[in-house]
N, C-alpha and C. Protein backbone atom coordinates (compact mmCIF):
# COMPACT_ATOMS: atom_id res chain seq x y z
N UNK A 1 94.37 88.36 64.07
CA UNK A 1 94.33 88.99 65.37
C UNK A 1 94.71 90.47 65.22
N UNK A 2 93.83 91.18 65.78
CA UNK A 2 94.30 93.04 66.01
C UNK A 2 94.45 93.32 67.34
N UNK A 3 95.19 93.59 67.72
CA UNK A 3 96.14 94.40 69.01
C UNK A 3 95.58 96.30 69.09
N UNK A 4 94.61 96.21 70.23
CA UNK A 4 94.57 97.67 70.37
C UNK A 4 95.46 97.78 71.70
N UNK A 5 96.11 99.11 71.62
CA UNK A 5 96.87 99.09 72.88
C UNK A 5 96.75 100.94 73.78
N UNK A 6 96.67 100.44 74.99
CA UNK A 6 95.84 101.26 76.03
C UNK A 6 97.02 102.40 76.86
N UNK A 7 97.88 103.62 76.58
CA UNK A 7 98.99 103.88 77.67
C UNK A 7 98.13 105.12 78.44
N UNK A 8 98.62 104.36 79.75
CA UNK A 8 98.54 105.36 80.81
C UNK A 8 99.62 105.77 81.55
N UNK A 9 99.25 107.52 82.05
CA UNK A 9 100.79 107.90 82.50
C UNK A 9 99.80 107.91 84.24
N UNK A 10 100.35 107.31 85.08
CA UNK A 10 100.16 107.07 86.62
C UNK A 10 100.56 108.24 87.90
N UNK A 11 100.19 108.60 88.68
CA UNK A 11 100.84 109.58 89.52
C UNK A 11 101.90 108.71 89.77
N UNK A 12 102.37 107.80 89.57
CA UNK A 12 103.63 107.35 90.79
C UNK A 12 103.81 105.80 89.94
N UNK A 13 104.52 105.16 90.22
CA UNK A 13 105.18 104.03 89.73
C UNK A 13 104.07 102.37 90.27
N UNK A 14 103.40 102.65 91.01
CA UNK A 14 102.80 101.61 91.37
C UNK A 14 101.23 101.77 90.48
N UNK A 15 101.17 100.54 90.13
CA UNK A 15 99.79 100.41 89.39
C UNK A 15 98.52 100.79 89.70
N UNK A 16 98.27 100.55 91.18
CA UNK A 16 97.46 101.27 91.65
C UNK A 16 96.99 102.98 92.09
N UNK A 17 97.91 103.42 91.28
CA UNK A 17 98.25 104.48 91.42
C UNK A 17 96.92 105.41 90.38
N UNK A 18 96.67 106.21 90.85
CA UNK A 18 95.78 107.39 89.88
C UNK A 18 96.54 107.83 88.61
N UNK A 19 94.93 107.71 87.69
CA UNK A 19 95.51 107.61 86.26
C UNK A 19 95.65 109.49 86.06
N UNK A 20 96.44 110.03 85.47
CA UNK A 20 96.99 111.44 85.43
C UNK A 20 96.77 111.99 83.85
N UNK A 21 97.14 110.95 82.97
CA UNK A 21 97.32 111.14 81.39
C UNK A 21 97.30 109.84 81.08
N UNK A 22 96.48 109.89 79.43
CA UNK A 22 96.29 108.52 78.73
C UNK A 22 96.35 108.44 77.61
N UNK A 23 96.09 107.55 76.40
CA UNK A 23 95.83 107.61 75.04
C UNK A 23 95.42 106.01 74.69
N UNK A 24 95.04 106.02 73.16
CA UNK A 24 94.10 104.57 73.05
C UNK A 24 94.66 104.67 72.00
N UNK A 25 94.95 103.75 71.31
CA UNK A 25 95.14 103.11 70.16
C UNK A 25 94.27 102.10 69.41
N UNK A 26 93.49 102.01 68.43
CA UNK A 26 92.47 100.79 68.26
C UNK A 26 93.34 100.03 67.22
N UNK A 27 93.72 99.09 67.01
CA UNK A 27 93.99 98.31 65.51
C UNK A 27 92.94 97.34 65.34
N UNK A 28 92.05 97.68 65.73
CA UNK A 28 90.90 96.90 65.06
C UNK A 28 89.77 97.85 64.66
N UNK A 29 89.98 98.89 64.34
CA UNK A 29 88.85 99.83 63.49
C UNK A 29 88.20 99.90 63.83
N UNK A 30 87.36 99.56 65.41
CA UNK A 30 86.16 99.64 65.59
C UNK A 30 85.55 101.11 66.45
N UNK A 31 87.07 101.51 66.74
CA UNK A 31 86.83 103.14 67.33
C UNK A 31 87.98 103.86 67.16
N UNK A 32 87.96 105.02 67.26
CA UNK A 32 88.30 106.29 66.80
C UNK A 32 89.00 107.12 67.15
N UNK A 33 89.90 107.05 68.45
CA UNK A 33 90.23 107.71 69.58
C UNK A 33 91.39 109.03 69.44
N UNK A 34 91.00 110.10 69.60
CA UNK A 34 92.21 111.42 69.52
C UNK A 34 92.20 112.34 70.39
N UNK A 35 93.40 112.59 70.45
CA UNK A 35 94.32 113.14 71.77
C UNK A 35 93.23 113.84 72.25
N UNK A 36 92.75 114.14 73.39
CA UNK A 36 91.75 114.72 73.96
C UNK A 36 90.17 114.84 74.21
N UNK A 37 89.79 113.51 73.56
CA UNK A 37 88.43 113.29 72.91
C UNK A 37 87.87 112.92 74.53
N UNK A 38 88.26 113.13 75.47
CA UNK A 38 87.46 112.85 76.48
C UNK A 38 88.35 113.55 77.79
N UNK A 39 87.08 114.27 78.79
CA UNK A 39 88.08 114.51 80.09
C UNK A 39 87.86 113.16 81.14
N UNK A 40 87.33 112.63 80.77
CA UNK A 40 87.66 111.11 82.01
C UNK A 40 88.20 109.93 81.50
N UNK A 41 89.38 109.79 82.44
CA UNK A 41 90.07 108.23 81.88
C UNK A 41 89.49 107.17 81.81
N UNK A 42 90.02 106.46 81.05
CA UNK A 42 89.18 105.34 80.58
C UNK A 42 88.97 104.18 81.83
N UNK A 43 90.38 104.26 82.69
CA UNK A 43 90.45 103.74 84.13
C UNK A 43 91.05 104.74 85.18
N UNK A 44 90.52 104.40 86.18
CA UNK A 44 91.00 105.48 87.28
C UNK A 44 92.56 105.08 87.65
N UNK A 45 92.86 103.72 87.85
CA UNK A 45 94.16 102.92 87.72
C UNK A 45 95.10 101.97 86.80
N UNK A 46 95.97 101.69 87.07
CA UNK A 46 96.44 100.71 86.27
C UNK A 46 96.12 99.64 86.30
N UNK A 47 95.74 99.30 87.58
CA UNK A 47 94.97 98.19 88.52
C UNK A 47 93.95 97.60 87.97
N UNK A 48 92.90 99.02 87.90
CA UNK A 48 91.52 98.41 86.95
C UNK A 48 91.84 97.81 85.32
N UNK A 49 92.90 98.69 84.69
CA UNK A 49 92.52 98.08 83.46
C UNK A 49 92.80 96.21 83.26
N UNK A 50 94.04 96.34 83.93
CA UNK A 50 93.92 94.94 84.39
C UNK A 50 92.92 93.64 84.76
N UNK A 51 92.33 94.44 85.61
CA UNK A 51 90.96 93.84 85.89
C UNK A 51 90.13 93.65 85.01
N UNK A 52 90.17 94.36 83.56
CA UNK A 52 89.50 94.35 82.60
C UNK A 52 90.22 93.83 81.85
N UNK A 53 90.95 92.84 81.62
CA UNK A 53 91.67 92.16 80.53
C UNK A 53 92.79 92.89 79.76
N UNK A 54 93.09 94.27 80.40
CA UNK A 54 94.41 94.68 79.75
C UNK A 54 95.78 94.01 79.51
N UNK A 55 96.60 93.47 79.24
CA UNK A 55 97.53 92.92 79.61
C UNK A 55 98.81 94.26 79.29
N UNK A 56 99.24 94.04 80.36
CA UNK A 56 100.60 94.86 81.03
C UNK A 56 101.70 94.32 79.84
N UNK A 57 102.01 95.27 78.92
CA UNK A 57 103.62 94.61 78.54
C UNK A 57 104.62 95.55 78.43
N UNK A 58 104.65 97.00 78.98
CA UNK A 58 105.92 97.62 79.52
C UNK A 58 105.65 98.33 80.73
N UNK A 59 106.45 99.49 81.46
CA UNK A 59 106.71 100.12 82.22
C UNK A 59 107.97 100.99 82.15
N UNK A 60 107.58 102.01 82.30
CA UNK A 60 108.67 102.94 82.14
C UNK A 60 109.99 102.44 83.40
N UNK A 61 110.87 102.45 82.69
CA UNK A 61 112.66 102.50 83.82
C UNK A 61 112.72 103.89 84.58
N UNK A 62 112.59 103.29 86.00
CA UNK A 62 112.41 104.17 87.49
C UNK A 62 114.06 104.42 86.87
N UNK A 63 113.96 105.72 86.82
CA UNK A 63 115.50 106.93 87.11
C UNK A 63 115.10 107.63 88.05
N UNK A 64 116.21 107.39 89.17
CA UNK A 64 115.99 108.89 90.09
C UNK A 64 116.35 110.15 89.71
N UNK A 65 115.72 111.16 90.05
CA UNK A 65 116.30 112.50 89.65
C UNK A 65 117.65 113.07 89.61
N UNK A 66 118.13 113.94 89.19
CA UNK A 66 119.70 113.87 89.17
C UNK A 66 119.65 115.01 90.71
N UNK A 67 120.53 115.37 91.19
CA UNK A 67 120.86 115.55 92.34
C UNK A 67 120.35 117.42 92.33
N UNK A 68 119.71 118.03 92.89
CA UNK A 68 119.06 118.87 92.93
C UNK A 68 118.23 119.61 91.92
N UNK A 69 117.41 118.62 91.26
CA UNK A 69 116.45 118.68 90.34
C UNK A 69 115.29 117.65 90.56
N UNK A 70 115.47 117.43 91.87
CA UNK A 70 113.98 116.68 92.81
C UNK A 70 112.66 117.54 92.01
N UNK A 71 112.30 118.50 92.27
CA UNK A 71 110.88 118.94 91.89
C UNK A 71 110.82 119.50 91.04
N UNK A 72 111.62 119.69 89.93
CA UNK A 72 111.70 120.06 88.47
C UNK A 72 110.67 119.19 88.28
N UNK A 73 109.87 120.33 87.24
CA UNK A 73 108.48 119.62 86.14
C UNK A 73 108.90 119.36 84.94
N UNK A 74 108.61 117.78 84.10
CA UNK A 74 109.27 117.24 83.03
C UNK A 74 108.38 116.42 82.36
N UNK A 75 108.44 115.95 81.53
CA UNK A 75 107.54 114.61 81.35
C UNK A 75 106.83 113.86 82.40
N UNK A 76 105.63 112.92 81.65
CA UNK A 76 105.09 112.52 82.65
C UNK A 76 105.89 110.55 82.17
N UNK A 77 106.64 110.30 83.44
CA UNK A 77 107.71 109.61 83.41
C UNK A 77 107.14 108.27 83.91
N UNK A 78 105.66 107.94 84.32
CA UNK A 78 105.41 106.51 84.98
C UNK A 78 104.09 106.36 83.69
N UNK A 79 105.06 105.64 82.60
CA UNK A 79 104.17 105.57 81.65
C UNK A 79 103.89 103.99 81.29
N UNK A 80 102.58 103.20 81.60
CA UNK A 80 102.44 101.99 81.22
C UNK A 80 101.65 101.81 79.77
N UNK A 81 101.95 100.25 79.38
CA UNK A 81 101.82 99.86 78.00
C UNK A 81 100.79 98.91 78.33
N UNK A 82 99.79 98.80 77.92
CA UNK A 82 98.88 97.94 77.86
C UNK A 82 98.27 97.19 76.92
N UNK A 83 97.88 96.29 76.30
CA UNK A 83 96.78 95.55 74.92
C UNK A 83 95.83 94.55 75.51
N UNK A 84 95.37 94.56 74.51
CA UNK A 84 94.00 93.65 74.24
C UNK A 84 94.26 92.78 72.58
N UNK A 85 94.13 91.93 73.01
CA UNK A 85 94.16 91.16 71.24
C UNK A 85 93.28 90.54 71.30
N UNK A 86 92.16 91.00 69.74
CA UNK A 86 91.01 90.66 69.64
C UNK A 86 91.24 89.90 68.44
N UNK A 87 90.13 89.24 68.04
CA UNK A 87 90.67 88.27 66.63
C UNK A 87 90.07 89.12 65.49
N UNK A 88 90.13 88.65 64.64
CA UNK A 88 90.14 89.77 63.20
C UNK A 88 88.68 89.58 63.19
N UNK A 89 87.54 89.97 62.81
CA UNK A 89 86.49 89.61 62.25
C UNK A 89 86.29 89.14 61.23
């Protein structure tokens, strides 16, 4: 079995949320993927990849901001973990 795994960073903490930033990982060699190789996400949500057999296995830990650093720009902090496990060929 090879595990490719899918992260998307979300506007906001809910899955359905618009995809903002992404990256692909293949462990099954069958594609190629690097930082920037495309301007459209692979899903518009977290929602869809789901719908496509992603399976969900993290989520970034909701921290609230520290106390007057509300709209400070930082990382992109609603980052999900996704895979697919395909069998070896």
């Amino acid at each position: 079995m090879r595990q490719q795994v899918l992260v998307l960073y979300l506007a906001n903490s809910a899955l359905d949320a618009k995809v903002v930033g992404w990256a692909r990982y293949d462990g099954t060699g069958t594609t190629d993927h690097t930082t920037g190789d495309s301007d459209d996400p692979p899903y518009e949500t977290g929602l869809e990849a789901l719908l496509d057999g992603w399976r969900l296995f993290q989520a970034a830990q909701l921290l609230p901001p520290h106390p007057g650093h509300e709209y400070d720009t930082s990382y992109l902090k609603h980052e999900f973990f996704f895979e697919k496990i395909q069998p070896t060929p």
